[in-house]
Protein backbone atom coordinates (compact mmCIF):
# COMPACT_ATOMS: atom_id res chain seq x y z
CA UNK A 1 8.12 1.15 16.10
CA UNK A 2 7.00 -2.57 17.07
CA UNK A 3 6.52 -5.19 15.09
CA UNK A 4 4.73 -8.78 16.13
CA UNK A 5 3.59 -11.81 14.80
CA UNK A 6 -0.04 -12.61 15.89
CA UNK A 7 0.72 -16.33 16.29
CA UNK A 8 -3.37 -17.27 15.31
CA UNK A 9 -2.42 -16.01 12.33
CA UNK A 10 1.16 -16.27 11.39
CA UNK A 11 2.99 -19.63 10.10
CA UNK A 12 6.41 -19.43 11.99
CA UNK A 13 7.37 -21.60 8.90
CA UNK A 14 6.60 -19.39 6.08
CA UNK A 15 9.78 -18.03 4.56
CA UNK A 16 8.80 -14.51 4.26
CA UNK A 17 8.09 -12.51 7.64
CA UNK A 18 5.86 -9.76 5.75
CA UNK A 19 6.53 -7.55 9.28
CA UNK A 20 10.31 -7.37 7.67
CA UNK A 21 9.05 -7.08 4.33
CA UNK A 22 6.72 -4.09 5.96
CA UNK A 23 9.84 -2.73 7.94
CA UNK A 24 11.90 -2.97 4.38
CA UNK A 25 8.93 -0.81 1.98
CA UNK A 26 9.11 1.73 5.21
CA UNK A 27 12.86 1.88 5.33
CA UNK A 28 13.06 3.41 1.94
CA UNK A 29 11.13 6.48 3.17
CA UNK A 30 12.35 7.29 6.28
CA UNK A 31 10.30 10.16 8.26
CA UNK A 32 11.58 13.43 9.15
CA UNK A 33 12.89 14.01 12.39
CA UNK A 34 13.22 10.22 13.01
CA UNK A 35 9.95 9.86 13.49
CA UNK A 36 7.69 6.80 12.85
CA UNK A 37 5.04 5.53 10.28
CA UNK A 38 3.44 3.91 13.13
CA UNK A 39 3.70 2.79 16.73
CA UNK A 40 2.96 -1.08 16.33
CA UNK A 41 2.70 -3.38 13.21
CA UNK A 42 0.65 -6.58 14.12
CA UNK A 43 0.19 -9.66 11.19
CA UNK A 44 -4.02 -10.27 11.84
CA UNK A 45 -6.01 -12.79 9.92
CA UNK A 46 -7.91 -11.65 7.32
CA UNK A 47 -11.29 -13.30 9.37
CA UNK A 48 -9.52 -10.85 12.06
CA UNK A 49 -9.99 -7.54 9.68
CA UNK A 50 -13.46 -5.73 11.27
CA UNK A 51 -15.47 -4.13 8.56
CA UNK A 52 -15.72 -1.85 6.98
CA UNK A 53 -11.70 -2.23 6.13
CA UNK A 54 -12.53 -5.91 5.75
CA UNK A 55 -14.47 -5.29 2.55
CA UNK A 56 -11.75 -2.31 1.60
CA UNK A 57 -8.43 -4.56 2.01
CA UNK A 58 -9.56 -8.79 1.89
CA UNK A 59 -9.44 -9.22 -1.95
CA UNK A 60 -7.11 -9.50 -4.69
CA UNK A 61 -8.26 -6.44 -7.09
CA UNK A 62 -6.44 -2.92 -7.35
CA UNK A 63 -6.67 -0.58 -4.37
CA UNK A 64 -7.27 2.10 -6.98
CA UNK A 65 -10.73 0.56 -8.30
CA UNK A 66 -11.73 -0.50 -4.90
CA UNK A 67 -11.07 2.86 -3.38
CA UNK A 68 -13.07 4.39 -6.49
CA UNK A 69 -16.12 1.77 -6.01
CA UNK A 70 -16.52 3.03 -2.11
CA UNK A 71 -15.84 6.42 -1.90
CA UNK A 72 -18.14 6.77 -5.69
CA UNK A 73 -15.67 9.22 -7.27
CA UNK A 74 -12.21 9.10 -9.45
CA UNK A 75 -8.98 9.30 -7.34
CA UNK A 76 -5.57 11.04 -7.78
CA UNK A 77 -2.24 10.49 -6.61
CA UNK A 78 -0.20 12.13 -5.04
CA UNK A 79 3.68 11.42 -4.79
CA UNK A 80 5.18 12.59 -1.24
CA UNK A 81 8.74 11.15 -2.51
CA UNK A 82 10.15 8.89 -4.98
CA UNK A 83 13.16 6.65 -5.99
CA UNK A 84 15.16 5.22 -8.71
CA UNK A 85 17.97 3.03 -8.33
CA UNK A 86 18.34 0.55 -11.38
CA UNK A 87 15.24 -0.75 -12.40
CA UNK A 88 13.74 -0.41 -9.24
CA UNK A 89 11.02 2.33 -9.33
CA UNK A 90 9.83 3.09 -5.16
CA UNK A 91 7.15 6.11 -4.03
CA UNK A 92 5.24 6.92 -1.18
CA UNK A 93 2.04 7.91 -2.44
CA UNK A 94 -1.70 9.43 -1.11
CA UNK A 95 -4.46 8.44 -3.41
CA UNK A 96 -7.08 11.82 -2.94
CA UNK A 97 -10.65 12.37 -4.05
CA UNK A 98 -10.89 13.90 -7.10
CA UNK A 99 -14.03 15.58 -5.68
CA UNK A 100 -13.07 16.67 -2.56
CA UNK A 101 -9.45 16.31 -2.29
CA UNK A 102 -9.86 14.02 0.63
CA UNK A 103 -6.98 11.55 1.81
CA UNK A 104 -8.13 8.56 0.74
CA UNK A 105 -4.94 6.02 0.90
CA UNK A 106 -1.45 6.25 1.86
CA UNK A 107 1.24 3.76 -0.04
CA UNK A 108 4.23 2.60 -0.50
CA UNK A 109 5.08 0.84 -3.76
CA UNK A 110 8.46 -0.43 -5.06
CA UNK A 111 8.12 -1.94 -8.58
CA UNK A 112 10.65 -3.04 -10.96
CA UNK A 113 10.63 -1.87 -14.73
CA UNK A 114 12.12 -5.01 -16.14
CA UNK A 115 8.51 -6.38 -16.15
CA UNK A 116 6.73 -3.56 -18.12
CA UNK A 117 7.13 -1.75 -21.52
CA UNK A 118 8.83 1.61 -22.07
CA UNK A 119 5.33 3.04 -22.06
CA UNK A 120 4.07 2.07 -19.25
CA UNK A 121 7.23 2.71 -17.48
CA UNK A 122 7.29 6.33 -19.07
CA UNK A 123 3.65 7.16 -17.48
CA UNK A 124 4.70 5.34 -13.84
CA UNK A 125 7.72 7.77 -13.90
CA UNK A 126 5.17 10.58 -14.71
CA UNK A 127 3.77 10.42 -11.05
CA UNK A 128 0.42 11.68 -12.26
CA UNK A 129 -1.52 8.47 -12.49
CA UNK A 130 -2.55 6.01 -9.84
CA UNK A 131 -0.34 2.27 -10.49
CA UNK A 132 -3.83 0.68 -10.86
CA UNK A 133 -5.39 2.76 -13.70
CA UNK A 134 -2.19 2.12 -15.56
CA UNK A 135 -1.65 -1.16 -15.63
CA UNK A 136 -4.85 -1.40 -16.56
CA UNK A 137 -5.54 0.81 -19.16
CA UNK A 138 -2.39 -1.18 -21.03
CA UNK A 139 -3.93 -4.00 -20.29
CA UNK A 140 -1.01 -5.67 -18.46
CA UNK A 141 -1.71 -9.30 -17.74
CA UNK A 142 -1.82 -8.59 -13.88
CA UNK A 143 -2.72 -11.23 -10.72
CA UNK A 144 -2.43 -9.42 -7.54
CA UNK A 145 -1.46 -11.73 -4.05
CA UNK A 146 -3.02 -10.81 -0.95
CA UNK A 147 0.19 -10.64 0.97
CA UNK A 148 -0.92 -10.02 4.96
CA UNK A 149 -3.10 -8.24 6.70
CA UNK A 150 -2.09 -5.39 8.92
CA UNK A 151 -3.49 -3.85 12.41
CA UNK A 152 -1.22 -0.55 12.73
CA UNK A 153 -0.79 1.90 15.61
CA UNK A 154 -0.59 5.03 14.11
CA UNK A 155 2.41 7.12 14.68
CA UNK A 156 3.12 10.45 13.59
CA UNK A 157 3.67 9.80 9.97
CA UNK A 158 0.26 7.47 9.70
CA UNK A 159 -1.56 10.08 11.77
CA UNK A 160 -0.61 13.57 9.59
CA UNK A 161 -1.19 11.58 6.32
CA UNK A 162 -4.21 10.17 6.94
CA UNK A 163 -5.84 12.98 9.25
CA UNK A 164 -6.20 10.76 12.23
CA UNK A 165 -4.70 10.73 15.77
CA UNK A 166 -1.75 9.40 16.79
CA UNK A 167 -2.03 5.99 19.26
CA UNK A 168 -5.23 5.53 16.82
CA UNK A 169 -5.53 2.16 15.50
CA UNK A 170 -6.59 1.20 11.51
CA UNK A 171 -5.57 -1.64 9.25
CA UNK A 172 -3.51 -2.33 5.80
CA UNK A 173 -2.49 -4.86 3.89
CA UNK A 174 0.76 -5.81 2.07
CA UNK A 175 0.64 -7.53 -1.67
CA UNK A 176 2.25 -8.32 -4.66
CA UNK A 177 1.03 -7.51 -8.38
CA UNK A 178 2.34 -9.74 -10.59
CA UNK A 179 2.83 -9.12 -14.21
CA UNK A 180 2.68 -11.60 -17.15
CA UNK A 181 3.51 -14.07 -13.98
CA UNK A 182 6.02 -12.51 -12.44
CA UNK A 183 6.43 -10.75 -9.10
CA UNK A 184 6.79 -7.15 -10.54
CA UNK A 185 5.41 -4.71 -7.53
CA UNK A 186 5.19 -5.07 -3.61
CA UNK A 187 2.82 -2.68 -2.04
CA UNK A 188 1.62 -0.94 1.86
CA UNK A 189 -1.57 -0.37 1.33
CA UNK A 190 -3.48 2.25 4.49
CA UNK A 191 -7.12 3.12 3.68
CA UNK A 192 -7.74 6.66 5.29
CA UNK A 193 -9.89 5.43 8.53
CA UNK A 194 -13.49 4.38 7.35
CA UNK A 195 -17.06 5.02 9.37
């Protein structure tokens, strides 16, 4: 797995590298068999995301309403594996068509409880509702930061969960929902590849 800096694009000042912050969401799902998510992780400019992924992943509004508005159907989600340790809530997730039962996304999101009720952290824990739809059907005061903007190689892990082939390259995006102002979830985002 390789991870580089696209220096167009990346401030060597910033005090977050989101390619460790990517390497740190992956960590806590290793694959089986050692191998990889993907091959190669480059930081693009979002002016550097072609479409159709540009309009999918350049925007600060739930993945789960945006992959709703462009496929035209309801999704689902799918847990692969989960965590608890604390307060800290992680998953690996595929949002499917509700229709079709089509791959649609593949996630990671780590979230911490301390910022939500008992509720909402009761139907998170369920695993049988996309994070979008429930923060905001309980109308959780919510901004979400458009972290960075990924160009992946797919590896073998990228490549079975979003039907694609291995070597093949697509594009995600890393952000942070925040919750009544604070930094309560950090997310990989992977749209399934588009036409």
């Amino acid at each position: 797995m390789t991870l580089t800096a696209s220096h167009s694009s990346f401030d060597e000042t910033t005090s977050v590298n989101p390619l460790i912050e990517l390497e740190q969401l992956v960590a806590l799902f290793p694959e089986a068999d050692g191998h990889s998510l993907y091959h190669e992780a480059k930081h693009i400019a979002r002016e550097a995301v072609p479409e159709p992924y540009h309009r999918m992943l350049v925007h600060e509004h739930h993945m789960t309403v945006t992959m709703e508005s462009y496929h035209d159907c309801s999704v689902n989600v799918e847990v692969l594996e989960s965590q608890i340790v604390d307060d800290l809530y992680c998953r690996k997730i595929l949002l499917r068509n509700d229709t079709t039962d089509d791959v649609v996304q593949f996630g990671i999101v780590q979230l911490s409880f301390r910022y939500v009720t008992d509720t909402v952290r009761r139907q998170i824990e369920s695993e049988h509702i996309p994070l979008g739809r429930v923060l905001i059907q309980h109308n959780v005061l919510r901004h979400i930061d458009l972290g960075a903007m990924l160009r992946l190689t797919a590896g073998p892990g990228l490549a079975q969960y979003l039907h694609m082939d291995e070597g093949d390259t697509t594009y995600g995006r890393m952000a942070t929902i925040f919750c009544d102002g604070l930094p309560a979830v950090d997310l990989l985002e992977v749209p399934a590849p588009l036409d």
